[in-house]
Protein backbone atom coordinates (compact mmCIF):
# COMPACT_ATOMS: atom_id res chain seq x y z
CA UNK A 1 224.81 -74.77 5.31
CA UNK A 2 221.66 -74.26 3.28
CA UNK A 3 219.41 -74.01 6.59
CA UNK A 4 222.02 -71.32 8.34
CA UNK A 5 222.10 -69.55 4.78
CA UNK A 6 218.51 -69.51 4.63
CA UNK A 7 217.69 -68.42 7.78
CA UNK A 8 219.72 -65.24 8.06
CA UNK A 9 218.79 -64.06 4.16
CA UNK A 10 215.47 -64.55 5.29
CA UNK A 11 215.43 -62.72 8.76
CA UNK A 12 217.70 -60.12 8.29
CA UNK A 13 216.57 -59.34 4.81
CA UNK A 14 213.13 -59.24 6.22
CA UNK A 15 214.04 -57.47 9.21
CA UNK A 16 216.28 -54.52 6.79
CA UNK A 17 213.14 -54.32 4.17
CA UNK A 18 210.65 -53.66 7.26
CA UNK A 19 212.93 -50.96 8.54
CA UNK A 20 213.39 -49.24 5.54
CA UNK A 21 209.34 -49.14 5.00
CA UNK A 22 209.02 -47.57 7.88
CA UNK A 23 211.65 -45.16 7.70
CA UNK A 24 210.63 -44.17 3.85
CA UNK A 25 207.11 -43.56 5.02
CA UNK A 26 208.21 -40.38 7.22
CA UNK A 27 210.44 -39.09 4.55
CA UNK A 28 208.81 -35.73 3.95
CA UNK A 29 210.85 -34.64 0.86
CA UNK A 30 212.53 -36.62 -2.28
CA UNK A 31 210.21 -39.50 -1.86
CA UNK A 32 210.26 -40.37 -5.18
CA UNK A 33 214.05 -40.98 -5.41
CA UNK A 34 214.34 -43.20 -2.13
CA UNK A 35 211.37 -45.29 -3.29
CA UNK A 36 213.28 -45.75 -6.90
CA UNK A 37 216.94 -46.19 -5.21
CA UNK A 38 215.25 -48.94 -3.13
CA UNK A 39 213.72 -50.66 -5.69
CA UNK A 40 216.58 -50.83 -8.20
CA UNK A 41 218.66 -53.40 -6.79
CA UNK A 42 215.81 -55.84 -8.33
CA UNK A 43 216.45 -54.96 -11.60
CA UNK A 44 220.07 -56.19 -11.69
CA UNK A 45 220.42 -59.86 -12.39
CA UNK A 46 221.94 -62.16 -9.49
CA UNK A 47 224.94 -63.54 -11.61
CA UNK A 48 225.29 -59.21 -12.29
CA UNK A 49 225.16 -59.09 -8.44
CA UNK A 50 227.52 -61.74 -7.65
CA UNK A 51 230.49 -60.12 -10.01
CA UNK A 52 229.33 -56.43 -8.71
CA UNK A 53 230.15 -57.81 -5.28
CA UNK A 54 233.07 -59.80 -6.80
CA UNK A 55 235.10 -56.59 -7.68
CA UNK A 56 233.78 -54.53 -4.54
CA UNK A 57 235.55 -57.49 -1.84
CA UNK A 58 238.57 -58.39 -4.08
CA UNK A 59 241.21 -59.05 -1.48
CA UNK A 60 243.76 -57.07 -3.32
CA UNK A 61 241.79 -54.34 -5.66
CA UNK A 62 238.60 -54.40 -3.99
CA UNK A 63 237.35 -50.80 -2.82
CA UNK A 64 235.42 -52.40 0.00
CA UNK A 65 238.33 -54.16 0.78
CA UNK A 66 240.65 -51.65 0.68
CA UNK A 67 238.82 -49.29 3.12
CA UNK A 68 238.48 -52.17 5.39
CA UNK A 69 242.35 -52.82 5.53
CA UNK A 70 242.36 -48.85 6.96
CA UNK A 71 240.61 -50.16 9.98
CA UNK A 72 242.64 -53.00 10.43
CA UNK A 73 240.32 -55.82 9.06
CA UNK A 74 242.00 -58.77 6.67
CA UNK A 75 239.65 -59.47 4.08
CA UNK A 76 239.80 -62.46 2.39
CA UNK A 77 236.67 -64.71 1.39
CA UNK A 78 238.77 -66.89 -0.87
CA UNK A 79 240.64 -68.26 2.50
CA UNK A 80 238.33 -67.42 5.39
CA UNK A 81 234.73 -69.35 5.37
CA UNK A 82 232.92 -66.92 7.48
CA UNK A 83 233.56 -64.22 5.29
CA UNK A 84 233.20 -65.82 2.36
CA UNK A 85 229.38 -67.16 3.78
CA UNK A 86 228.59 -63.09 5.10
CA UNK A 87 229.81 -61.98 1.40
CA UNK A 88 227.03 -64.14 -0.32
CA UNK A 89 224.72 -63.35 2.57
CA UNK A 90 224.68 -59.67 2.24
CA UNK A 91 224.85 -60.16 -1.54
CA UNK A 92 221.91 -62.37 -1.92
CA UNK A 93 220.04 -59.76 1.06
CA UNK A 94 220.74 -56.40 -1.29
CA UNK A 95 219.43 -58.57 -4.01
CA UNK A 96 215.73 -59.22 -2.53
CA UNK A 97 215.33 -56.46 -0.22
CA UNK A 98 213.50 -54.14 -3.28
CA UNK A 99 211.24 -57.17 -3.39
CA UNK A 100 210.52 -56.93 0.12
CA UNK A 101 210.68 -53.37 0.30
CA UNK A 102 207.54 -53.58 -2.35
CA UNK A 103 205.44 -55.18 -0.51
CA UNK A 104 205.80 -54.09 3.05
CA UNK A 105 205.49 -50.54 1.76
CA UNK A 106 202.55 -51.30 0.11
CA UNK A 107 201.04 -53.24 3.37
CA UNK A 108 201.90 -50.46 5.38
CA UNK A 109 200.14 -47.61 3.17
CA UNK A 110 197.11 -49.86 3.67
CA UNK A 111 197.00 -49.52 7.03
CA UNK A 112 194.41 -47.07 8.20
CA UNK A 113 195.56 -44.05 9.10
CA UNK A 114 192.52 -43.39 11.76
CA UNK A 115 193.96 -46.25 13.63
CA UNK A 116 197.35 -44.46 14.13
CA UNK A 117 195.94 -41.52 14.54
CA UNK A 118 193.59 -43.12 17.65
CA UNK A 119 197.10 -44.47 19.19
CA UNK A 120 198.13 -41.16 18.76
CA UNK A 121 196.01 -39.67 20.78
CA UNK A 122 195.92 -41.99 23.50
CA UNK A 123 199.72 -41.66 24.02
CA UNK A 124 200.87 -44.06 22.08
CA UNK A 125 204.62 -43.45 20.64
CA UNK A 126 206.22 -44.48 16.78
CA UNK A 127 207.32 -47.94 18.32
CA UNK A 128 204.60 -48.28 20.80
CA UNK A 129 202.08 -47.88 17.53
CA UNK A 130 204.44 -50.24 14.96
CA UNK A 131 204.30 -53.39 17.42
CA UNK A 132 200.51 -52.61 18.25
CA UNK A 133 198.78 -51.53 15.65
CA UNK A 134 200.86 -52.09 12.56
CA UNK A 135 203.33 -54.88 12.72
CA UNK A 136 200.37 -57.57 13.64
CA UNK A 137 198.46 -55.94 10.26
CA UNK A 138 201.45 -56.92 8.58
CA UNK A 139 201.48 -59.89 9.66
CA UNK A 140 200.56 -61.60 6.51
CA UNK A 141 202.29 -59.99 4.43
CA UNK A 142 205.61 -61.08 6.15
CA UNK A 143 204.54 -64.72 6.70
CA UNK A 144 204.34 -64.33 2.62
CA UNK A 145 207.65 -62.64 2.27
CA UNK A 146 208.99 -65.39 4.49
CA UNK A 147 208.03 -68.46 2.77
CA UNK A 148 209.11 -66.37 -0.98
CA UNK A 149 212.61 -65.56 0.90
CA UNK A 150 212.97 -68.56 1.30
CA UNK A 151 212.04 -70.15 -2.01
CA UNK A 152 214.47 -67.58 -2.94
CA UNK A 153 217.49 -68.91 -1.35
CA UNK A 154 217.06 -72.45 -2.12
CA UNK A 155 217.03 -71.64 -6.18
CA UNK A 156 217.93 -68.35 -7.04
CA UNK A 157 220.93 -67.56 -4.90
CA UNK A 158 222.65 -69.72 -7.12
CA UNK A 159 224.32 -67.80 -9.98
CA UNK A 160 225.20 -65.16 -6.82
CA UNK A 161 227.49 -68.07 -4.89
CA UNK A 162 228.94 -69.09 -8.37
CA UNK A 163 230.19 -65.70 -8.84
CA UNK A 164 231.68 -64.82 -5.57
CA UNK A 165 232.74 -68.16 -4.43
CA UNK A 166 232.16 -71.06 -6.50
CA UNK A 167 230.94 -73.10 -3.25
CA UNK A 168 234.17 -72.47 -1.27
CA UNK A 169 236.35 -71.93 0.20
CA UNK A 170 236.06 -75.94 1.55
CA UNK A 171 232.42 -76.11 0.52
CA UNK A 172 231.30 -73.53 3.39
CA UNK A 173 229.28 -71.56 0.62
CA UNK A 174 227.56 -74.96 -1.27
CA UNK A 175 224.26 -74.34 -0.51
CA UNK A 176 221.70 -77.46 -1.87
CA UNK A 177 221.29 -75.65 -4.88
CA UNK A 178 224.72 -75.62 -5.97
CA UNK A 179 225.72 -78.71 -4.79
CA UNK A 180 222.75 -80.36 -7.33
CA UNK A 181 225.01 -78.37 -9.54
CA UNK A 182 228.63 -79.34 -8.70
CA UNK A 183 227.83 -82.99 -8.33
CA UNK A 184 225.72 -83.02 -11.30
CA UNK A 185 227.53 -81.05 -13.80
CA UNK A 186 230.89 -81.20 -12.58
CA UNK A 187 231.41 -84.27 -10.48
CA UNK A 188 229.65 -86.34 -13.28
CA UNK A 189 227.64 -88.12 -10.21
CA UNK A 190 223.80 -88.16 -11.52
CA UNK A 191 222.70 -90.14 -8.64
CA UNK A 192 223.78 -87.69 -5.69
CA UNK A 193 222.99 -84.58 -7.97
CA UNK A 194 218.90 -86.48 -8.32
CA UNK A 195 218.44 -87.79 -5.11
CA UNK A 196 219.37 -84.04 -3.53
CA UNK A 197 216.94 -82.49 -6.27
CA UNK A 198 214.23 -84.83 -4.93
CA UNK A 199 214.58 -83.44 -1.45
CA UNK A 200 214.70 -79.63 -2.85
CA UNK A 201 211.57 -80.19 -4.21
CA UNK A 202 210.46 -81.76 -0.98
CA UNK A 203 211.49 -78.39 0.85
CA UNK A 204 209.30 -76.43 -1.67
CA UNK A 205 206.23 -78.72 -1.61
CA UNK A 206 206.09 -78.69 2.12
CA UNK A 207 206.49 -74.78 1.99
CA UNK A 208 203.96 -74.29 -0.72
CA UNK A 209 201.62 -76.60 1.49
CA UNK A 210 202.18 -74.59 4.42
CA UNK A 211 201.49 -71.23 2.57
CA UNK A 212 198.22 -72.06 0.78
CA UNK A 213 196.64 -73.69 4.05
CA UNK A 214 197.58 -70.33 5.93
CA UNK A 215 196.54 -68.06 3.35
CA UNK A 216 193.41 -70.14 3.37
CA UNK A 217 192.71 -70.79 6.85
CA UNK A 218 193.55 -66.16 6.79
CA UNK A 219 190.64 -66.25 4.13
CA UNK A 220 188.23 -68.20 6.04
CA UNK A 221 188.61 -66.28 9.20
């Protein structure tokens, strides 16, 4: 659960921050007000997001929900575990994507803009230039944003699952996080709750590892 949880914050939150970078770079007026409606979201605390989202899919006053019924979809994350693992999914991605947003705006204003401008002129369209030119530039920026994603998930989705789902429904939303919690707190079992914080902080050893020795071996080259 943690690994599929992990995995689609990361990459689609990734993939959603990128796109929006690129998109707010060819806005031509009201820049100011995308960049500060994008980078908002970070400001609100994840238990604030987790009841925000709470009220917006309530099966039976939710507005999300409601317009959904209109179209003929059943909502209910309390009963079904795909929804309920989608609802703290997209949660947890509107959460981080002004973080991302940050810094892959920031990596692509970097880029030089002679470099473009050379693609340019040797025929060389919008896409043709982003996978060229400036998706490999941004290369390390994302392979930081991928290892902090996923840092992310494993500790501070937590108060966002406790608030929309509490684990459930059948444990399909107990990431490791939470169940450290639940077993812990709840279940009164110290053993499982320590033995599963000892391999969380396995996870983000072997990820720390893993970033410095890139960001090293990046420096040395």
């Amino acid at each position: 659960t943690t690994l599929y949880f992990s995995f689609w914050v990361t990459v689609l939150g990734l993939g959603l921050s990128l796109l929006l970078a690129f998109c707010v770079q060819k806005v031509a007026r009201g820049l100011s007000f995308y960049r500060t409606a994008l980078i908002l979201p970070y400001a609100v605390s994840p238990i604030v997001v987790g009841v925000l989202w709470t009220f917006m899919f309530a099966p039976t006053f939710g507005v999300v929900s409601y317009w959904l019924s209109k179209v003929g979809i059943t909502w209910n994350h309390l009963l079904n575990t795909n929804q309920a693992m989608w609802l703290v999914i997209m949660a947890s991605i509107w959460k981080q994507i002004s973080y991302n947003f940050l810094f892959f705006y920031a990596g692509l204003q970097a880029i030089p803009k002679s470099l473009l401008e050379a693609a340019s002129i040797d025929g060389a369209g919008p896409i043709r230039r982003f996978f060229s030119i400036e998706f490999p530039l941004l290369w390390p920026t994302t392979f930081f944003l991928c290892v902090i994603n996923i840092v992310y998930v494993f500790f501070d989705t937590f108060a966002i699952i406790d608030a929309l789902t509490q684990g459930g429904p059948g444990n399909s939303t107990a990431t490791l996080v939470y169940r450290i919690y639940f077993d812990g707190f709840k279940g009164m079992n110290y053993g499982s709750s320590a033995a599963q914080s000892i391999v969380l902080m396995g996870f983000v050893l072997l990820l720390t590892v893993i970033q410095f020795r890139y960001i090293d071996k990046k420096g040395g080259q």
